[in-house]
Protein backbone atom coordinates (compact mmCIF):
# COMPACT_ATOMS: atom_id res chain seq x y z
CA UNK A 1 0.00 0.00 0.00
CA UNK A 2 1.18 4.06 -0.87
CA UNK A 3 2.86 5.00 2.10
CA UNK A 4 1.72 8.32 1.51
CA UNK A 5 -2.01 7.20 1.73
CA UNK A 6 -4.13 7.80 4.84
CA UNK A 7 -4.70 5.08 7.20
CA UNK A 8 -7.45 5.74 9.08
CA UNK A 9 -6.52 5.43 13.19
CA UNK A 10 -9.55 4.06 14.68
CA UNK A 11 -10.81 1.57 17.21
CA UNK A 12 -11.95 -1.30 14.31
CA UNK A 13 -12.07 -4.83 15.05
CA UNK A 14 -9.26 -6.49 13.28
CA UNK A 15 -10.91 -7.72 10.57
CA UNK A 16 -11.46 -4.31 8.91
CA UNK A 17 -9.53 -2.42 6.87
CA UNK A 18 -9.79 0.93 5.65
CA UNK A 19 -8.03 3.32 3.54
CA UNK A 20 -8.02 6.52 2.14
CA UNK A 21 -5.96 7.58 -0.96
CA UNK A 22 -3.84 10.76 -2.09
CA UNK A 23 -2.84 12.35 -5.48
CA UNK A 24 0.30 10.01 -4.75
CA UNK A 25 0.16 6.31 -6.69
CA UNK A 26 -1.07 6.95 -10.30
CA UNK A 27 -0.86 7.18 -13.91
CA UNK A 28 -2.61 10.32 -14.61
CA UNK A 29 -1.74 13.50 -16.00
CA UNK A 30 -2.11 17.64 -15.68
CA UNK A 31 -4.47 18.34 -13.43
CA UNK A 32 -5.36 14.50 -12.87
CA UNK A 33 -2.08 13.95 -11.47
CA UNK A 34 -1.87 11.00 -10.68
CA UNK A 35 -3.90 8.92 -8.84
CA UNK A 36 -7.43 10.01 -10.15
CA UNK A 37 -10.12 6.89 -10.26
CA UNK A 38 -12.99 9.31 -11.05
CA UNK A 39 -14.24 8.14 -14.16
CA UNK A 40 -16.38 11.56 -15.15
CA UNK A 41 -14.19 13.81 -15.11
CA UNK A 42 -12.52 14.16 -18.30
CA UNK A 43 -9.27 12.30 -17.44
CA UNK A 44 -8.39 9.70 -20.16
CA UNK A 45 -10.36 6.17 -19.53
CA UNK A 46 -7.20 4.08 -19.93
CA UNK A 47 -5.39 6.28 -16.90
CA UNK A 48 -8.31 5.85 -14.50
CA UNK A 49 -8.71 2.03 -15.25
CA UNK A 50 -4.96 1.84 -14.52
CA UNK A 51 -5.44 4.04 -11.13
CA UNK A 52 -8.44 1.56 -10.39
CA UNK A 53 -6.35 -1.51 -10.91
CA UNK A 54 -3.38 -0.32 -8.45
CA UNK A 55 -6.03 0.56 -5.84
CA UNK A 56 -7.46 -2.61 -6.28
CA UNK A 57 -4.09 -4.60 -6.69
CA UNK A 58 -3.02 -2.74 -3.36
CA UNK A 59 -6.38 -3.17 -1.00
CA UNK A 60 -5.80 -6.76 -2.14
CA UNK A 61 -10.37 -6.39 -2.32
CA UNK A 62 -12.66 -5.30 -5.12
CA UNK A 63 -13.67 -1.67 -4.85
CA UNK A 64 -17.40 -0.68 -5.58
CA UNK A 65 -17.70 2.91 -7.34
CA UNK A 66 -20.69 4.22 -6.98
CA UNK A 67 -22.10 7.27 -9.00
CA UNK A 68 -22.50 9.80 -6.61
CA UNK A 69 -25.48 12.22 -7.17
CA UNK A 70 -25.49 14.23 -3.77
CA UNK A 71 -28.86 12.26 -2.40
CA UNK A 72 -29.00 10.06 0.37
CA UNK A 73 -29.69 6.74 -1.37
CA UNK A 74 -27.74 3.40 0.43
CA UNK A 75 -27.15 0.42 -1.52
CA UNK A 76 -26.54 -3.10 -0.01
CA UNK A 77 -23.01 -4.96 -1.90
CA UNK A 78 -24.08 -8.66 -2.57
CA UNK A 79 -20.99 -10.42 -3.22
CA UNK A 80 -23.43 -13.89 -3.70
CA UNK A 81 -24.96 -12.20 -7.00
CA UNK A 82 -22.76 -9.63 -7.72
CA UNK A 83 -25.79 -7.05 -7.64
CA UNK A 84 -23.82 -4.18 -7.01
CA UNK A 85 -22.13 -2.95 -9.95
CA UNK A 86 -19.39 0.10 -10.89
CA UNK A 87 -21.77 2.94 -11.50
CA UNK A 88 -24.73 2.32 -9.22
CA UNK A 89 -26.80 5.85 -8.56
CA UNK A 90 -26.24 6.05 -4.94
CA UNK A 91 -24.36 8.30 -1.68
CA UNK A 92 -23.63 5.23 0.47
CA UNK A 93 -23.24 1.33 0.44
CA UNK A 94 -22.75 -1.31 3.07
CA UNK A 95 -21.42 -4.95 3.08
CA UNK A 96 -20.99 -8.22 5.13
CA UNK A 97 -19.52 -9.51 2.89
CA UNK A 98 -15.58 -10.32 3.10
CA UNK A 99 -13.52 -8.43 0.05
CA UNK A 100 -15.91 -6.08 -1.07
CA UNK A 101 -14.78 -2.17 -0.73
CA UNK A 102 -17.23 0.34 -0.04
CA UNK A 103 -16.01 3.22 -1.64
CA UNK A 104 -16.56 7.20 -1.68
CA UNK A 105 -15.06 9.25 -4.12
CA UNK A 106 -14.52 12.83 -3.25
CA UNK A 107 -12.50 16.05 -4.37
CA UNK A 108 -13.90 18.31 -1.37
CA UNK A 109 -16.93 16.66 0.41
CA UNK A 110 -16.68 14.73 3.16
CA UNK A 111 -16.43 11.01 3.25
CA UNK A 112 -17.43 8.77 6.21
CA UNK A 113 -16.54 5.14 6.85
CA UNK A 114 -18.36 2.64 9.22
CA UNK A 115 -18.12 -0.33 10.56
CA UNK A 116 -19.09 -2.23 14.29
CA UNK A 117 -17.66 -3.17 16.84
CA UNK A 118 -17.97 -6.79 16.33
CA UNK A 119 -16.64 -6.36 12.57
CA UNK A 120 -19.42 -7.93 10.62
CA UNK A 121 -20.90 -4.87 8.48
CA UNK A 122 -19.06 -1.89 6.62
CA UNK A 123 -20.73 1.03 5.16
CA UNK A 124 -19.03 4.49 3.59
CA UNK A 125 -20.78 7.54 2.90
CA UNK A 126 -20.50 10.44 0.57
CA UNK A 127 -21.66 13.71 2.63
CA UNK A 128 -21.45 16.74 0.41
CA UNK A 129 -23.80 19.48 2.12
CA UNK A 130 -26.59 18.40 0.65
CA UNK A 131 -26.62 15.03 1.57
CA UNK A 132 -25.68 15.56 4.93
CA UNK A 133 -28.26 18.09 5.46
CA UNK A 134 -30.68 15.80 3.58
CA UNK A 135 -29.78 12.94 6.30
CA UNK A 136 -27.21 10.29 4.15
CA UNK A 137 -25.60 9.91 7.40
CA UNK A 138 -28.43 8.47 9.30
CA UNK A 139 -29.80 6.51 6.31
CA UNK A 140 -26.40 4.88 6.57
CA UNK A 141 -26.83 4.39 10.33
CA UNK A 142 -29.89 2.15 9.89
CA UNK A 143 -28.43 -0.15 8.04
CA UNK A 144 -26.37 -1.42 11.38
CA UNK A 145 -29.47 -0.63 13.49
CA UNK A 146 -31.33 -3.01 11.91
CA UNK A 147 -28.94 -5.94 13.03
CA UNK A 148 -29.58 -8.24 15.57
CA UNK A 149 -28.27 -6.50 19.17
CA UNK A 150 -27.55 -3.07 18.24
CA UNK A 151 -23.93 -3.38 17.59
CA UNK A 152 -22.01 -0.17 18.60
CA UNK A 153 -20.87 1.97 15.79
CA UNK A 154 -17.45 3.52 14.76
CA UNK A 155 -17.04 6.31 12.27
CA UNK A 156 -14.15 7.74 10.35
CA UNK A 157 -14.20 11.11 8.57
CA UNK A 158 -12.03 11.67 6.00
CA UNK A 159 -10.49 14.85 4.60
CA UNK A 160 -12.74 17.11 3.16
CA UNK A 161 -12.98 21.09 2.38
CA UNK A 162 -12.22 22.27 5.59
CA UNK A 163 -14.03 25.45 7.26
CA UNK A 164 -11.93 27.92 6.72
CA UNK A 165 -12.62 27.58 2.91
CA UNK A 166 -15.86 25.83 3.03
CA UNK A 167 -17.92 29.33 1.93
CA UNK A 168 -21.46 28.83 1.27
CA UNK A 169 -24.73 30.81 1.36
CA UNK A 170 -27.65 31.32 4.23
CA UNK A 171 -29.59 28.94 2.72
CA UNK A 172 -27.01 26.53 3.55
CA UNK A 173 -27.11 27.02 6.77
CA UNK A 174 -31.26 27.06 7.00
CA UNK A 175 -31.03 23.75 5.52
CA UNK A 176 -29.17 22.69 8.62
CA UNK A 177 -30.64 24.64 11.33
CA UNK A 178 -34.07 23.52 10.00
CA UNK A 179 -33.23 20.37 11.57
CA UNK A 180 -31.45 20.87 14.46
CA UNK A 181 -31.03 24.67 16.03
CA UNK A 182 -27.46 23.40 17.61
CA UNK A 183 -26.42 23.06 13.80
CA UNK A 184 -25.57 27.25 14.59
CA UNK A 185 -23.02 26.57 15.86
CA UNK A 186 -21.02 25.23 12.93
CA UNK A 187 -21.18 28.23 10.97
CA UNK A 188 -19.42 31.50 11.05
CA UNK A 189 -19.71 34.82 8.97
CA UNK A 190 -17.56 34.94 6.15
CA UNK A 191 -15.66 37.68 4.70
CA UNK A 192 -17.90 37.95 1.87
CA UNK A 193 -21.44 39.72 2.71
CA UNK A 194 -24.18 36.90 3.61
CA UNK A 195 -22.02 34.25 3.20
CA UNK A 196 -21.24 32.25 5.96
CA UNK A 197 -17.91 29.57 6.67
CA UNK A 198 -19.39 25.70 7.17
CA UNK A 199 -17.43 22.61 9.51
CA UNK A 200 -18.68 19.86 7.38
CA UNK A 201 -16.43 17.47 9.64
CA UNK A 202 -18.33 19.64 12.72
CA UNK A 203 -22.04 19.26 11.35
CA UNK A 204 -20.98 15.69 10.31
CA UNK A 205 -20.25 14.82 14.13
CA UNK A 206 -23.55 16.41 15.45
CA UNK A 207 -25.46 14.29 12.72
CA UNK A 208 -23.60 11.44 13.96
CA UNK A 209 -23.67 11.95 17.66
CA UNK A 210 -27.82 12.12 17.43
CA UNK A 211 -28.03 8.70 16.30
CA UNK A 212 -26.13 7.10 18.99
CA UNK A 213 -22.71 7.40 17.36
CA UNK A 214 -20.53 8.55 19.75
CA UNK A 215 -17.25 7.61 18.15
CA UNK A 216 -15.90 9.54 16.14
CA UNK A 217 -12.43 9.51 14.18
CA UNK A 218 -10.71 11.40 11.55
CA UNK A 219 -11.38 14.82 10.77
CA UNK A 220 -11.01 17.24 13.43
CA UNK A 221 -11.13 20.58 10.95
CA UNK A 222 -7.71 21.22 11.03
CA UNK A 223 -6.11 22.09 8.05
CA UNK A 224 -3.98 19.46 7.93
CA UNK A 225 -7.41 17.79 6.86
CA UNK A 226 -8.76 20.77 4.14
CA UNK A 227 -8.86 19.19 0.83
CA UNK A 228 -8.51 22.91 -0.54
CA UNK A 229 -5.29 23.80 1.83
CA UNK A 230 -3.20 21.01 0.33
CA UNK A 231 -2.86 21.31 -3.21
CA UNK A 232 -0.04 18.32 -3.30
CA UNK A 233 -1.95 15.84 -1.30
CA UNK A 234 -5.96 16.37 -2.11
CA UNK A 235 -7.52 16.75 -5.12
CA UNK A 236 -9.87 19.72 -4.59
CA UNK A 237 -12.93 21.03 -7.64
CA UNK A 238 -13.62 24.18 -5.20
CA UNK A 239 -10.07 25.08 -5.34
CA UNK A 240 -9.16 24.12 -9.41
CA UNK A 241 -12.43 23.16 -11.45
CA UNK A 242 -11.83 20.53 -13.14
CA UNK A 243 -10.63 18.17 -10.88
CA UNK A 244 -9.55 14.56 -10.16
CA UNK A 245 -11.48 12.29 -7.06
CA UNK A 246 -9.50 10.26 -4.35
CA UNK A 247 -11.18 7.48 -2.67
CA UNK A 248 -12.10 6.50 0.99
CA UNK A 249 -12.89 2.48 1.19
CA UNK A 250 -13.74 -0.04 4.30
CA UNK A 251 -14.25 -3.72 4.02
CA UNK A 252 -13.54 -6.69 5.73
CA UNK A 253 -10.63 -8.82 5.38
């Protein structure tokens, strides 16, 4: 695996692994450079399918790429019938099943990795601000609340735009106070009149903490973790445009 990759450090039973990638590892070019794996783009198709096949050769498991459309929508992985293809429409998926990857692609929102305490489901979520505000978070949650005994949860957040660079507008923030009034609290006024700064990572954390899950890795807010704030490590669209995707993935050994 890239030593310049992100392991995540987080209390997961042994049988789960998790990962999150870098620019570092890849084939691709210009402003894909060089580990892209998002396939819409505009990078060349033969460059992603190469970034694809390291990931995959190095996770030693088969990665499951969703496409992402900013909704809430959680797929189940069925290794049995292989129902779960490359290109499903959904923001999250979850798997018992041994060698399958849950996998977010991102280039500023915020992924989030799952898995129990007793290691037998996975999930990973793609939380851009709509879907977080829009509840892909707890929609993920219920998929482990539904098993037998109520395992306890364990989260990861990965890097994401962080919130000194995370500008958006008051409707933003409506979206979030509409559901919970403490969601205040993770906003501050911009420089920019009406605007106002967001902590994904922070709103991400309340979202998670009102469901019952109370630990919480990864992201703090720092900038060490702004996708925007390091140019050589994170792909970023906010920050250049056109943009490649790194990947967070969990799955179980």
């Amino acid at each position: 695996m890239n030593e310049r990759w992100l392991v995540p450090q987080w209390p997961a039973p042994p049988n789960v692994r998790a990962v999150c990638t870098t620019r570092e590892g890849g084939v691709s070019q210009g402003r894909y450079e060089s580990l892209n794996l998002g396939d819409h783009v505009g990078d060349d198709p033969a460059h992603v399918a190469a970034n694809r096949g390291r990931l995959r050769t190095a996770i030693a498991a088969r990665p499951v790429f969703l496409q992402q459309v900013h909704g809430v929508g959680v797929v189940a992985l069925d290794a049995a019938h292989d129902a779960v293809h490359d290109g499903t429409a959904a923001d999250a998926c979850t798997a018992t099943a041994a060698g399958l990857a849950c996998t977010i692609m991102v280039a500023d929102c915020l992924p989030v990795l799952f898995t129990d305490e007793a290691g037998h489901r996975v999930a990973a979520a793609h939380a851009g601000w709509r879907g977080l505000a829009g509840g892909v978070l707890e929609q993920t949650a219920r998929a482990f609340a539904a098993e037998e005994g109520a395992p306890r949860v364990i989260a990861w957040l990965g890097p994401c735009i962080g919130p000194e660079a995370f500008e958006v507008g008051p409707e933003v923030k409506a979206a979030f106070e509409a559901h919970a009034p403490e969601a205040a609290s993770c906003f501050k006024l911009a420089r920019a009149p009406g605007k106002w700064l967001a902590d994904l990572p922070a709103l991400a954390r309340q979202r998670l903490n009102a469901v019952g899950i109370a630990s919480v890795h990864g992201n703090d807010g720092s900038d060490a973790w702004c996708t925007v704030a390091n140019r050589s490590r994170f792909f970023s669209h906010r920050r250049d445009g056109v943009s490649g995707r790194f990947a967070a993935l969990v799955w179980k050994a």
